[in-house]
C-alpha atoms as a PDB file:
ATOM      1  CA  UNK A   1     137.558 -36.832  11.547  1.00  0.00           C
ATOM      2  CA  UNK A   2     136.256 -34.341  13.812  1.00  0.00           C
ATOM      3  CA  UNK A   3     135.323 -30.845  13.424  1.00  0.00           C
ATOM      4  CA  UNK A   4     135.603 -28.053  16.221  1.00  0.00           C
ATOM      5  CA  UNK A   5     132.768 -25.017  16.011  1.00  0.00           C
ATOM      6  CA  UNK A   6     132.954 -21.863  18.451  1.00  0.00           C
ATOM      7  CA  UNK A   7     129.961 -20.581  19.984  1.00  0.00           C
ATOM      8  CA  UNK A   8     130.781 -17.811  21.475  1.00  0.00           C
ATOM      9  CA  UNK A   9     127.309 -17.229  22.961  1.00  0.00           C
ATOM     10  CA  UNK A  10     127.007 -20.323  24.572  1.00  0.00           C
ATOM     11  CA  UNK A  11     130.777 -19.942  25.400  1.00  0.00           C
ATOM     12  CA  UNK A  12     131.389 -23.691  24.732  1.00  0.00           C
ATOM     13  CA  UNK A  13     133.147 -26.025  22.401  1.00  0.00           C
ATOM     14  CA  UNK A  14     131.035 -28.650  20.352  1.00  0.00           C
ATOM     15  CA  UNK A  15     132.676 -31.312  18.213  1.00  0.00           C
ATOM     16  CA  UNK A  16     130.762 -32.672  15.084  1.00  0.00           C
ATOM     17  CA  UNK A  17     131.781 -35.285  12.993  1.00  0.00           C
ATOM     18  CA  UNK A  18     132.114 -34.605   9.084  1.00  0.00           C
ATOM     19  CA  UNK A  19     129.471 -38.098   8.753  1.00  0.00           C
ATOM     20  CA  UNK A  20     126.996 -35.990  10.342  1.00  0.00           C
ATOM     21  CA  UNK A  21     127.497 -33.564   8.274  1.00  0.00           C
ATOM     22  CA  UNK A  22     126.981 -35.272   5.165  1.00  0.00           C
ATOM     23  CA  UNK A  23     124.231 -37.153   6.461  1.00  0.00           C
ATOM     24  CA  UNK A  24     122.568 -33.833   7.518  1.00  0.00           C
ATOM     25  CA  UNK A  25     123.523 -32.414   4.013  1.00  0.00           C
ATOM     26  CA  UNK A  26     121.751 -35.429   2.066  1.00  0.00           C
ATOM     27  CA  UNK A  27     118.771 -35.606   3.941  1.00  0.00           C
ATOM     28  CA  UNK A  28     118.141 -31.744   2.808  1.00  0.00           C
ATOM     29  CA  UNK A  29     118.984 -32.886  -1.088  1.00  0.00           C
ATOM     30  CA  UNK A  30     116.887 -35.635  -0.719  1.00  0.00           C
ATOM     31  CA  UNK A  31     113.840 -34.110   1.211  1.00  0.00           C
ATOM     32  CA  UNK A  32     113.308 -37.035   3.139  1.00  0.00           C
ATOM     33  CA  UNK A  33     115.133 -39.542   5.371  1.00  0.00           C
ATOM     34  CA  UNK A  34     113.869 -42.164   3.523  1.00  0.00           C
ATOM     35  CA  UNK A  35     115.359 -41.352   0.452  1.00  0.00           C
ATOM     36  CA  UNK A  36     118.175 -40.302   1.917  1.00  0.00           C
ATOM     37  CA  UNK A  37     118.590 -43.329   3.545  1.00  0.00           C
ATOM     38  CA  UNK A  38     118.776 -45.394   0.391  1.00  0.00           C
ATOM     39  CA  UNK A  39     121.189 -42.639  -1.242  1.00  0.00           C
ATOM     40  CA  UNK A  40     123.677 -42.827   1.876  1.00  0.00           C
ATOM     41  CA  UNK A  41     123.338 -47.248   2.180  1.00  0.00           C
ATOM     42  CA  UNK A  42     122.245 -46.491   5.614  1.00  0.00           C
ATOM     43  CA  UNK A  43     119.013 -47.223   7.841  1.00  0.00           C
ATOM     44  CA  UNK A  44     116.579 -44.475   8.582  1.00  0.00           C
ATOM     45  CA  UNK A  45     117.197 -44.647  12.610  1.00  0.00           C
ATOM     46  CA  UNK A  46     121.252 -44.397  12.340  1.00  0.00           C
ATOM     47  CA  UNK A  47     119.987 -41.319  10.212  1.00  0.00           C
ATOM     48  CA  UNK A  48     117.816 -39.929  12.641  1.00  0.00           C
ATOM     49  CA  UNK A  49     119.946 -40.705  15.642  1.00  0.00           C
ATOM     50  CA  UNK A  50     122.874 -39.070  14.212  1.00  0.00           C
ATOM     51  CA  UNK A  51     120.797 -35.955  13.464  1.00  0.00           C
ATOM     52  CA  UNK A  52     119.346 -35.753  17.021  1.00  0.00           C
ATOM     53  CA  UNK A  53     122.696 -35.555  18.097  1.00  0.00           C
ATOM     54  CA  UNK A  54     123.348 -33.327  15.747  1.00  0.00           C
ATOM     55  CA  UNK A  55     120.683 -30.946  17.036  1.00  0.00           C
ATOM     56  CA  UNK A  56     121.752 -31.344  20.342  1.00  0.00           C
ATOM     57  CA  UNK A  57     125.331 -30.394  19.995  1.00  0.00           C
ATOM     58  CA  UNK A  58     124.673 -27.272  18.062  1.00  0.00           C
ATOM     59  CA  UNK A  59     121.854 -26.273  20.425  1.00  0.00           C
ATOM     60  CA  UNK A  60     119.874 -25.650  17.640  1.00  0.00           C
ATOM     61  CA  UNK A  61     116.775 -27.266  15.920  1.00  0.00           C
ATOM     62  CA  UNK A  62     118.161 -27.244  11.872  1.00  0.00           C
ATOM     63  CA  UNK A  63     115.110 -28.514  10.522  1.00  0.00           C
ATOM     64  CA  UNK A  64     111.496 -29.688  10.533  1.00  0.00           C
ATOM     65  CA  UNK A  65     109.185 -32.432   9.571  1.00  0.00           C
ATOM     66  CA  UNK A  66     105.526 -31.453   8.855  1.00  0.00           C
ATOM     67  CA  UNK A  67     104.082 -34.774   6.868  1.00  0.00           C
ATOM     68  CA  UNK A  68     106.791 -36.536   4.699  1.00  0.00           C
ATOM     69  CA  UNK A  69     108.757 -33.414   3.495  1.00  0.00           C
ATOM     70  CA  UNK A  70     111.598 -31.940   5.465  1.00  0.00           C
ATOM     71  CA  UNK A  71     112.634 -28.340   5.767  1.00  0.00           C
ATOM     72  CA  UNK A  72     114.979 -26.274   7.071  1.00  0.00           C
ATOM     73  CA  UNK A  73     115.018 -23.215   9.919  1.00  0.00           C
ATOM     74  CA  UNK A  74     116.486 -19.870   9.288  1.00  0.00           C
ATOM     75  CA  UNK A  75     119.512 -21.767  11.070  1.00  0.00           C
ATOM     76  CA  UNK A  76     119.162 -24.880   9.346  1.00  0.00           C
ATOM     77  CA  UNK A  77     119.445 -22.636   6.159  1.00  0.00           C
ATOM     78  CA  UNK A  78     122.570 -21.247   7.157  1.00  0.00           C
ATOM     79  CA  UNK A  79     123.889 -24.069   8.249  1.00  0.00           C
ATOM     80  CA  UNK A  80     123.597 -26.205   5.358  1.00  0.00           C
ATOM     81  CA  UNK A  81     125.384 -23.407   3.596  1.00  0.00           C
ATOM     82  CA  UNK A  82     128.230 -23.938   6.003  1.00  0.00           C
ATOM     83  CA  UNK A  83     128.270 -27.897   6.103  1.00  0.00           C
ATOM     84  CA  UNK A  84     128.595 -27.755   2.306  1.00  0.00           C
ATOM     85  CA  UNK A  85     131.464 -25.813   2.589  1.00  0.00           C
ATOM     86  CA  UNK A  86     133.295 -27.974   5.177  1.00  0.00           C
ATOM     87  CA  UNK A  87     132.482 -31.029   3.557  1.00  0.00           C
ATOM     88  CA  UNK A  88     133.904 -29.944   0.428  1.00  0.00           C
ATOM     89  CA  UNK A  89     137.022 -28.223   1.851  1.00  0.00           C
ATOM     90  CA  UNK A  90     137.491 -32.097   3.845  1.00  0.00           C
ATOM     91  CA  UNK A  91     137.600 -33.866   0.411  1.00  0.00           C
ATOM     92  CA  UNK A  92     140.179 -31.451  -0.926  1.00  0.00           C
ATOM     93  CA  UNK A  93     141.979 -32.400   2.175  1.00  0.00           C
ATOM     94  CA  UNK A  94     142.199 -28.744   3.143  1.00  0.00           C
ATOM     95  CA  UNK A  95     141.650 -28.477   7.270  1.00  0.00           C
ATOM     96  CA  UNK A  96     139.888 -25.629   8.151  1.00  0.00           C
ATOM     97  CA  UNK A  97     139.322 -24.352  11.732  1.00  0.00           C
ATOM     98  CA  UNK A  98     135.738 -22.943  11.032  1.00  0.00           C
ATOM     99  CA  UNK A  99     133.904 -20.573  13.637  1.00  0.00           C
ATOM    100  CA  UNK A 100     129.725 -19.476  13.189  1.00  0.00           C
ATOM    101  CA  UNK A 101     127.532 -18.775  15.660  1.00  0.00           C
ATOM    102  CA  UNK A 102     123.497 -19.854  15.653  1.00  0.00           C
ATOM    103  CA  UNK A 103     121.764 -17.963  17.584  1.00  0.00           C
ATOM    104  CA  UNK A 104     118.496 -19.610  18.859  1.00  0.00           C
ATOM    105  CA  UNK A 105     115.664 -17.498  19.099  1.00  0.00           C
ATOM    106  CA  UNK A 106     113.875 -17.939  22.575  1.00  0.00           C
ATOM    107  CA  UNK A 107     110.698 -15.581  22.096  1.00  0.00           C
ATOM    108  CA  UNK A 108     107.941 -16.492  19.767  1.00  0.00           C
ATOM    109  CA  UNK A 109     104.784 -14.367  18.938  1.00  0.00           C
ATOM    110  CA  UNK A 110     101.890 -15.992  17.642  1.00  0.00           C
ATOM    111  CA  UNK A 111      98.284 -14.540  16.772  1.00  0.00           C
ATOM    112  CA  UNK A 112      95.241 -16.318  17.595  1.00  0.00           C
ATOM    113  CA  UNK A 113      91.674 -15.346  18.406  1.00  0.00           C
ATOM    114  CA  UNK A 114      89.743 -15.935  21.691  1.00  0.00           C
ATOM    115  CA  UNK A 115      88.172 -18.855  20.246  1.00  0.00           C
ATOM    116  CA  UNK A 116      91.154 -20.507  18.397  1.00  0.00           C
ATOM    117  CA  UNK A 117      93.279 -19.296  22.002  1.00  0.00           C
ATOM    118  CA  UNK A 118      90.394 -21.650  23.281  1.00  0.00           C
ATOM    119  CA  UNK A 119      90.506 -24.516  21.780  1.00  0.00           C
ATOM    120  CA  UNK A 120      94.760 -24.725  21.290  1.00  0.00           C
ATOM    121  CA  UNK A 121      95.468 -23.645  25.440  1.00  0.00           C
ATOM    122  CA  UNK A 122      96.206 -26.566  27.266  1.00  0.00           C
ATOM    123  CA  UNK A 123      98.350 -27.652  24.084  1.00  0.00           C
ATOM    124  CA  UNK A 124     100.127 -24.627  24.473  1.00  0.00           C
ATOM    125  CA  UNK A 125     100.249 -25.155  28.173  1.00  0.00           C
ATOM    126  CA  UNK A 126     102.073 -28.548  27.711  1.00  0.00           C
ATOM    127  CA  UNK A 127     104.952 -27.047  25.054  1.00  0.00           C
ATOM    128  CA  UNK A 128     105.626 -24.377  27.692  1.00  0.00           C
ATOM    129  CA  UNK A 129     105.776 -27.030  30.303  1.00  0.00           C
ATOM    130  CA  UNK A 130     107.976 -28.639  27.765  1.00  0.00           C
ATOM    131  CA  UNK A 131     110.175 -25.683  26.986  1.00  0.00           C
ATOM    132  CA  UNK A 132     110.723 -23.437  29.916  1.00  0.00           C
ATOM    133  CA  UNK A 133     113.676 -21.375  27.567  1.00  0.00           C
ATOM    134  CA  UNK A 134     110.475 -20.495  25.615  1.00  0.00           C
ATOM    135  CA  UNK A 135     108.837 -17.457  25.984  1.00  0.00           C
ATOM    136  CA  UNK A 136     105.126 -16.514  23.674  1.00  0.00           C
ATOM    137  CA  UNK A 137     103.478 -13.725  23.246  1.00  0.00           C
ATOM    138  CA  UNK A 138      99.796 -14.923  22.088  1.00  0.00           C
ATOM    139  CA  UNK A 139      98.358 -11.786  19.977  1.00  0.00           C
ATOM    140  CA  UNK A 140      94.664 -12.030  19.840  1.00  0.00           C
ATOM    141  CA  UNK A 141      93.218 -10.614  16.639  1.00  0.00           C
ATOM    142  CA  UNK A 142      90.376 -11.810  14.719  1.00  0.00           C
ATOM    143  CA  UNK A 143      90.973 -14.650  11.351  1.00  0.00           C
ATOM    144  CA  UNK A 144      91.615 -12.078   8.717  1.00  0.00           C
ATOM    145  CA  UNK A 145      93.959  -9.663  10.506  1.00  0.00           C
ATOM    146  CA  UNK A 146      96.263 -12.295  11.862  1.00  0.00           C
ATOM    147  CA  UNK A 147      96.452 -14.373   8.208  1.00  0.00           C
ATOM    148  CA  UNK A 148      97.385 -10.935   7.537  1.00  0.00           C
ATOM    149  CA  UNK A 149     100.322 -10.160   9.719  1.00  0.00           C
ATOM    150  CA  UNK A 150     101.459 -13.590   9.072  1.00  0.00           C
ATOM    151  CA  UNK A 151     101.547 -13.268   5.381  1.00  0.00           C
ATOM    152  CA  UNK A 152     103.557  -9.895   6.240  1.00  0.00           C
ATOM    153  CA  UNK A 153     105.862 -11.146   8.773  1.00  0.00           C
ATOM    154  CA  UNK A 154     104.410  -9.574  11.169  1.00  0.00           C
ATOM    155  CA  UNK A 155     104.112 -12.796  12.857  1.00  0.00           C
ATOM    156  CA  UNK A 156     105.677 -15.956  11.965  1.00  0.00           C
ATOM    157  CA  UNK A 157     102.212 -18.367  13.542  1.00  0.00           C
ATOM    158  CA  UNK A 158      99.070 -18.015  12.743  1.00  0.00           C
ATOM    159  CA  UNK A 159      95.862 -19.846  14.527  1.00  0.00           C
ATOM    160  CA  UNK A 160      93.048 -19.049  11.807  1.00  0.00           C
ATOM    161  CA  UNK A 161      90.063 -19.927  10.565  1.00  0.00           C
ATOM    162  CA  UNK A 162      89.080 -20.672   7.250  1.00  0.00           C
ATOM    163  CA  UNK A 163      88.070 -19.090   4.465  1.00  0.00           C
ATOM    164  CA  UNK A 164      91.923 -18.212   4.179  1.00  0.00           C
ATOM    165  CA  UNK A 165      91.754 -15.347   2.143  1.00  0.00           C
ATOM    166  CA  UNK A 166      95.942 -14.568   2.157  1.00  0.00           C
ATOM    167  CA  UNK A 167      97.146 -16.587  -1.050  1.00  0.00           C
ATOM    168  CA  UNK A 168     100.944 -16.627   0.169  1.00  0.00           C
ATOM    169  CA  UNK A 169     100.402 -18.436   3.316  1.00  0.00           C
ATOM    170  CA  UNK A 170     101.530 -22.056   3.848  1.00  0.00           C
ATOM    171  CA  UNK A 171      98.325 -24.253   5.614  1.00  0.00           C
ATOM    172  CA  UNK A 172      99.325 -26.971   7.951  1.00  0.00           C
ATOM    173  CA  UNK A 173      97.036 -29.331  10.139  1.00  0.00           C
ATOM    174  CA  UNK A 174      97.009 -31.083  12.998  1.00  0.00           C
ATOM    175  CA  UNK A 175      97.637 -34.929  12.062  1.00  0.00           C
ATOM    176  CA  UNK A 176      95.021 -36.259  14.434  1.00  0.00           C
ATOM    177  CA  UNK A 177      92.286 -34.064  14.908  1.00  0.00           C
ATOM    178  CA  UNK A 178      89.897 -31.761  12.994  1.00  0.00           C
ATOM    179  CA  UNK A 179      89.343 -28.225  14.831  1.00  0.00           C
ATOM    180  CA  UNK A 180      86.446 -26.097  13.850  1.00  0.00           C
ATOM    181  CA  UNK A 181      84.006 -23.709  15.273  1.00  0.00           C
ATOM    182  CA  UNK A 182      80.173 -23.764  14.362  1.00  0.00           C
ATOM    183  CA  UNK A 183      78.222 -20.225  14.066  1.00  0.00           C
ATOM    184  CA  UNK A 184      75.284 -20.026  16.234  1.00  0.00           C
ATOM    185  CA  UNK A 185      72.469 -16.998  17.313  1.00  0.00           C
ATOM    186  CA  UNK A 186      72.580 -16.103  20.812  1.00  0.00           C
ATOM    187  CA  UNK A 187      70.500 -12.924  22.010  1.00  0.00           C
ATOM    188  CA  UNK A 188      68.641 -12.165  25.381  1.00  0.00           C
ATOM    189  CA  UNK A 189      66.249 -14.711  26.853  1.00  0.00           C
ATOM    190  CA  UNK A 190      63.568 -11.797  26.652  1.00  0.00           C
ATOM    191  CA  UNK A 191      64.327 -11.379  23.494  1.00  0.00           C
ATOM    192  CA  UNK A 192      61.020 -12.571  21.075  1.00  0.00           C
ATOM    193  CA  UNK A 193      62.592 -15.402  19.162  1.00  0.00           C
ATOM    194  CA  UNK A 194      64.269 -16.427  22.637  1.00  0.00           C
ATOM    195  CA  UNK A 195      62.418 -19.800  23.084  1.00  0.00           C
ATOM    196  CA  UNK A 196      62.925 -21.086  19.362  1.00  0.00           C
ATOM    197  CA  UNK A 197      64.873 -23.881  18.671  1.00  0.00           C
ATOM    198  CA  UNK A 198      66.531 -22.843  15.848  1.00  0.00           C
ATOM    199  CA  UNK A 199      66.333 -20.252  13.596  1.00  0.00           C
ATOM    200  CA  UNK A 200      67.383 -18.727   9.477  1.00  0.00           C
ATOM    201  CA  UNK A 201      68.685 -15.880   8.630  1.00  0.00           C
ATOM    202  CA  UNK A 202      64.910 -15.380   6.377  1.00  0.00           C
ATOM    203  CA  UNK A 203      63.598 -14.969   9.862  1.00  0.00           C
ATOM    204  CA  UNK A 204      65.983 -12.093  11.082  1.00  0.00           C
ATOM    205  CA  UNK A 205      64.929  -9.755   8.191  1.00  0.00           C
ATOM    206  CA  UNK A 206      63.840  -7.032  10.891  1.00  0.00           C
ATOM    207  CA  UNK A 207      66.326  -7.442  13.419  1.00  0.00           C
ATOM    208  CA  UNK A 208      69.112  -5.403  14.913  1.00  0.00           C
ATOM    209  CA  UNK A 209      72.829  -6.860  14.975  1.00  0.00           C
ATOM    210  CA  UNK A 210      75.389  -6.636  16.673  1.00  0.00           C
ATOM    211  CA  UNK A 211      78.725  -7.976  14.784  1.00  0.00           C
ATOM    212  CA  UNK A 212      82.359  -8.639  15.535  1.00  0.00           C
ATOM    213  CA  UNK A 213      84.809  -6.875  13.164  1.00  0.00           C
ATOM    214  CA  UNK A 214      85.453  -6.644   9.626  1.00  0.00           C
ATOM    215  CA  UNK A 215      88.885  -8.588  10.179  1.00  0.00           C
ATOM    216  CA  UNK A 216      86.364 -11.287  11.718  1.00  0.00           C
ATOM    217  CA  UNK A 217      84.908 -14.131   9.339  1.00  0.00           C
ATOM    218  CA  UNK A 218      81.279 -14.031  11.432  1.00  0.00           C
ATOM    219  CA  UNK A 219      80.962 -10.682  10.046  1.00  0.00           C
ATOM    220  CA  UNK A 220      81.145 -11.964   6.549  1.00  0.00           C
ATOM    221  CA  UNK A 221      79.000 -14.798   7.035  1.00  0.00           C
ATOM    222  CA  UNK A 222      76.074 -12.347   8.720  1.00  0.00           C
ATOM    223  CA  UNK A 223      76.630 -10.122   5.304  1.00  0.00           C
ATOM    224  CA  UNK A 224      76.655 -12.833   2.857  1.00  0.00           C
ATOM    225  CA  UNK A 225      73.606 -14.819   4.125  1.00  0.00           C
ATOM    226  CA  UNK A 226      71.246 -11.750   4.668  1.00  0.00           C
ATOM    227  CA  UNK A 227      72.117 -10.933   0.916  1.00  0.00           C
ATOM    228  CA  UNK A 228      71.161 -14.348  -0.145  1.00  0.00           C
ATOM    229  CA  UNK A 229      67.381 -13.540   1.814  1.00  0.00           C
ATOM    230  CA  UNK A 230      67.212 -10.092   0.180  1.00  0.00           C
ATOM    231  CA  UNK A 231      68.240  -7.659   2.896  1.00  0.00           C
ATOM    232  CA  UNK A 232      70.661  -5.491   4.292  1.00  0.00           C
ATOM    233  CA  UNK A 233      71.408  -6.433   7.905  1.00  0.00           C
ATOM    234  CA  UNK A 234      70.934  -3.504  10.361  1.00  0.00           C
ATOM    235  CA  UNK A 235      74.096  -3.486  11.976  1.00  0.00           C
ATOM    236  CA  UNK A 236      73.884  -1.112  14.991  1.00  0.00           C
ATOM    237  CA  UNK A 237      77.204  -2.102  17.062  1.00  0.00           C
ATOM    238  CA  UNK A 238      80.850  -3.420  15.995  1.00  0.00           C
ATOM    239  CA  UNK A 239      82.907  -5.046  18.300  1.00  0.00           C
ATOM    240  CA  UNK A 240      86.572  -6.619  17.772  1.00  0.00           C
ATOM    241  CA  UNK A 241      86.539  -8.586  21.349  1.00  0.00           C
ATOM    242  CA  UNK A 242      83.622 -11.346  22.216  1.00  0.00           C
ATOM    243  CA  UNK A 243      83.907 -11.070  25.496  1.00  0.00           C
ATOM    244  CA  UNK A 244      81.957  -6.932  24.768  1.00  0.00           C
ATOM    245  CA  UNK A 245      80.092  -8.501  22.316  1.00  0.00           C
ATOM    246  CA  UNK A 246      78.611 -11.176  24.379  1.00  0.00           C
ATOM    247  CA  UNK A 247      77.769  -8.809  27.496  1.00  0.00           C
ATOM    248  CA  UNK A 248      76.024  -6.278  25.138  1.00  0.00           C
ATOM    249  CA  UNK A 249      73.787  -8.469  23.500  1.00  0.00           C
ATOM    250  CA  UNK A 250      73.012  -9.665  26.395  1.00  0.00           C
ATOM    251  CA  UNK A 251      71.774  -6.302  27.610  1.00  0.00           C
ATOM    252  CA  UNK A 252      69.950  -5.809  24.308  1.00  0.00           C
ATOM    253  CA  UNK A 253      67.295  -6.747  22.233  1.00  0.00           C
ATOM    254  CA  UNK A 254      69.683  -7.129  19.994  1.00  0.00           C
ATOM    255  CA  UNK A 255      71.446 -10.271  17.943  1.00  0.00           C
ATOM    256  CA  UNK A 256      74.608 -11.342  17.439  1.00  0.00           C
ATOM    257  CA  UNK A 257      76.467 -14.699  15.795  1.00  0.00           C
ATOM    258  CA  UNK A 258      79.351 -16.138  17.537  1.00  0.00           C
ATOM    259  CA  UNK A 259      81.112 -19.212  17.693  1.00  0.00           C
ATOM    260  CA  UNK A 260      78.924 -22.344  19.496  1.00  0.00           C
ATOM    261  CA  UNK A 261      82.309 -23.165  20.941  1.00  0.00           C
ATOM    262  CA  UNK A 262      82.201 -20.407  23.214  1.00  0.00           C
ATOM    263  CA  UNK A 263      78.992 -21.274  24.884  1.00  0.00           C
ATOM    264  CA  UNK A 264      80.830 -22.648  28.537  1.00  0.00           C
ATOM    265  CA  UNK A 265      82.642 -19.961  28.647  1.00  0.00           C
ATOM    266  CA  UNK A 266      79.823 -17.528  28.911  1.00  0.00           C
ATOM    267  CA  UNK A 267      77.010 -19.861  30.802  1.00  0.00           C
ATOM    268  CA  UNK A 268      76.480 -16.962  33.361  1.00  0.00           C
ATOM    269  CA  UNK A 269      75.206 -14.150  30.831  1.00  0.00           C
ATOM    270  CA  UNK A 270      71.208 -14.503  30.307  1.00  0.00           C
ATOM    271  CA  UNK A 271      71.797 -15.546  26.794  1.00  0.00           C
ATOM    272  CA  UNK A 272      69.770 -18.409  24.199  1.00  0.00           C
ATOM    273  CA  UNK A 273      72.108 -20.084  22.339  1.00  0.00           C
ATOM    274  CA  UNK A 274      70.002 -20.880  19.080  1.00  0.00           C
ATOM    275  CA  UNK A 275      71.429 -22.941  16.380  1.00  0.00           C
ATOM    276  CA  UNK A 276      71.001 -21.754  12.815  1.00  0.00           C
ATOM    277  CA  UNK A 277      69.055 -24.122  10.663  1.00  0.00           C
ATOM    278  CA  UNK A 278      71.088 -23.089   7.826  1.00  0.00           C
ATOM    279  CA  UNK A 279      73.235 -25.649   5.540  1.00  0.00           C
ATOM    280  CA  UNK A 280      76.490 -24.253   7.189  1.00  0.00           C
ATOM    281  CA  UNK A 281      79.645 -26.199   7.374  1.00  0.00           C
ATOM    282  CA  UNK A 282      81.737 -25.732  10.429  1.00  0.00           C
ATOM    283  CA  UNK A 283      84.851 -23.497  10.622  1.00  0.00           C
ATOM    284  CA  UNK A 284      88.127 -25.689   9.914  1.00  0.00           C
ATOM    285  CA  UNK A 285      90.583 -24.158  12.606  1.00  0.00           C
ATOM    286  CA  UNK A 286      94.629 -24.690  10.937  1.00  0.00           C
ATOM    287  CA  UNK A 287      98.390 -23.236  11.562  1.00  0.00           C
ATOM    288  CA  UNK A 288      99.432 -20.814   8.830  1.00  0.00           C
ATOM    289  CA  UNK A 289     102.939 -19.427   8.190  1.00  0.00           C
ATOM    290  CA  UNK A 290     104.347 -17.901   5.053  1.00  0.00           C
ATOM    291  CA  UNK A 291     105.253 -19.402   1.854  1.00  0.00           C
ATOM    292  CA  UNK A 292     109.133 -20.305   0.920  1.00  0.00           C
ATOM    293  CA  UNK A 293     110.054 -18.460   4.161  1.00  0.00           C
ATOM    294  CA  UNK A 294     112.604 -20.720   6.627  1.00  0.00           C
ATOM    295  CA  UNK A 295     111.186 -20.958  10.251  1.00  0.00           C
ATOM    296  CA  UNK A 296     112.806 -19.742  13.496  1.00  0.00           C
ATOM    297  CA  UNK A 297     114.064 -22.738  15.241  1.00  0.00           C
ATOM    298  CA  UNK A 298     111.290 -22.005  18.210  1.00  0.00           C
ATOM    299  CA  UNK A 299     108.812 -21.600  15.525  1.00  0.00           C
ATOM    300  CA  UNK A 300     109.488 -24.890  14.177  1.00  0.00           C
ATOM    301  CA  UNK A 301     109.162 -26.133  17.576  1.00  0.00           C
ATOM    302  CA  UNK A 302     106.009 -24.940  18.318  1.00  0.00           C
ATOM    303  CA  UNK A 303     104.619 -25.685  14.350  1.00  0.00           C
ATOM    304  CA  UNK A 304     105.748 -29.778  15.105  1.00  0.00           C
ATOM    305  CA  UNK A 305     104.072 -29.884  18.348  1.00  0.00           C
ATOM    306  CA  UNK A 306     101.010 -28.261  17.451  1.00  0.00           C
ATOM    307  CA  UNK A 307     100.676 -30.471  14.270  1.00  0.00           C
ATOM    308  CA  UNK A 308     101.729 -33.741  15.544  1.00  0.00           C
ATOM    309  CA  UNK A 309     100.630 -34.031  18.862  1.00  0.00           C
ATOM    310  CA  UNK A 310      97.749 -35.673  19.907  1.00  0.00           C
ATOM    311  CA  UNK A 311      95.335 -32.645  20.763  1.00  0.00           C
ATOM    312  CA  UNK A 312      91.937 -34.720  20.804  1.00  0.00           C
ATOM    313  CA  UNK A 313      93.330 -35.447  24.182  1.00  0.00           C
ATOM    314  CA  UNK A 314      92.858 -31.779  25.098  1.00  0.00           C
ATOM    315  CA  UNK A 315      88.814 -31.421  24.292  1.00  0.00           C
ATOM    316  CA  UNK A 316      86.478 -32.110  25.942  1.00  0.00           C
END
């Protein structure tokens, strides 16, 4: 038994077979195609194949797979509203002629900071490469600011850093590889402490900072540790971009933390690089979205690549 849908955008006819939509429908119940394999008597490749196909004939992606769980896009959501409808007007034997259009949503904004931009590009460079229909807008705000506009909707991706401080965010991870960023000291090679090898935060007591923003989680790491020596740092600049950061503290006597990461990017500035000889753990770098919220079929796209690809082939 086939099915005929209109879409007028794509100003096309697509036929869909009722199987594929109960196989489709199932898989959601089930949250898995393996146990919706067993429930249907089938083998988890027919499943699969059937929904690629699927996919490809309504020129949308319906859902996605981070781990073992499935879930659905905004479209998949609708459309699994629709297929139970169908499904259930086929077994009353009542032949509907059923017309929906899905549209797919071809721009994607994203925030990221210069660091996390860093480390995901040439990832990002490959799912372009990938998907030419795609178009995305990279915001670049610091951690805090972009978990915020993610857990607002502001955006629907998020490249953060932890501590993640926004309790309605969901926290996925790349399946192969462990970013993170490591805090280090950098000020001017005139500056007195210039030639050490490494340094504490006891030994800054009486020196000037310069610090990225409030919305950035250096800042709070510069606050908390001086507080844990007994002092106040003396904060005499705030940046929110590390690329002004870097270039005055270079021109100062002043110091700064930023991310070690960052350190070939910025080999021309007359800058020590000074690790910090305190017990710090590195930064873990993750994708965050928001909680119970469906996914754009682009965002989906870009959340599968970026968490099951194989990005330790991208550092170097």
């Amino acid at each position: 038994m086939l099915l005929s849908f209109t879409i007028p955008s794509r100003k096309k006819r697509m036929l869909m077979e009722i199987r594929q939509l109960r196989y489709f429908i199932e898989i959601v119940k089930a949250g898995s195609y393996s146990t919706a394999a067993k429930n249907l008597f089938v083998t988890q490749p027919t499943l699969s194949w059937n929904m690629t196909n699927l996919q490809e004939e309504i020129g949308n992606k319906l859902f996605y797979q981070v781990g073992n769980h499935i879930k659905l896009t905004t479209v998949g959501a609708d459309f699994y509203e629709e297929s139970q409808k169908i499904v259930q007007a086929f077994d009353q034997l009542s032949h509907h002629s059923i017309e929906e259009t899905f549209y797919e949503k071809k721009m994607l904004a994203i925030g990221s900071s210069e660091i996390i931009s860093s480390l995901y590009l040439t990832s990002i460079q490959q799912f372009m490469q990938d998907h030419p229909n795609v178009t995305l807008f990279l915001e670049e705000n610091d951690s805090l600011k972009t978990q915020y506009k993610v857990a607002h909707q502001e955006l629907e991706l998020g490249l953060v850093s932890y501590p993640i401080v926004e309790s309605n965010l969901e926290i996925e991870e790349n399946n192969h590889h462990t970013f993170q960023y490591h805090p280090c000291l950098i000020m001017s090679y005139t500056h007195p402490l210039g030639t050490a090898n490494q340094l504490s935060f006891k030994q800054l007591k009486q020196e000037t900072f310069i610090s990225m923003s409030k919305d950035n989680v250096l800042y709070h790491l510069l606050e908390k540790k001086s507080n844990e020596y007994g002092f106040t740092p003396n904060i005499s600049l705030v940046v929110n971009n590390y690329k002004t950061f870097i270039a005055t503290v270079a021109a100062t006597q002043a110091v700064g933390i930023v991310p070690l990461e960052l350190k070939q990017d910025y080999q021309d500035f007359p800058l020590s690089w000074i690790p910090l000889n305190e017990k710090l753990a590195g930064f873990d770098i993750v994708i965050v979205h928001k909680k119970n919220e469906p996914l754009t079929p682009t965002a989906a796209l870009l959340l599968e690549y970026l968490v099951n690809s194989h990005l330790e082939a991208f550092i170097n």
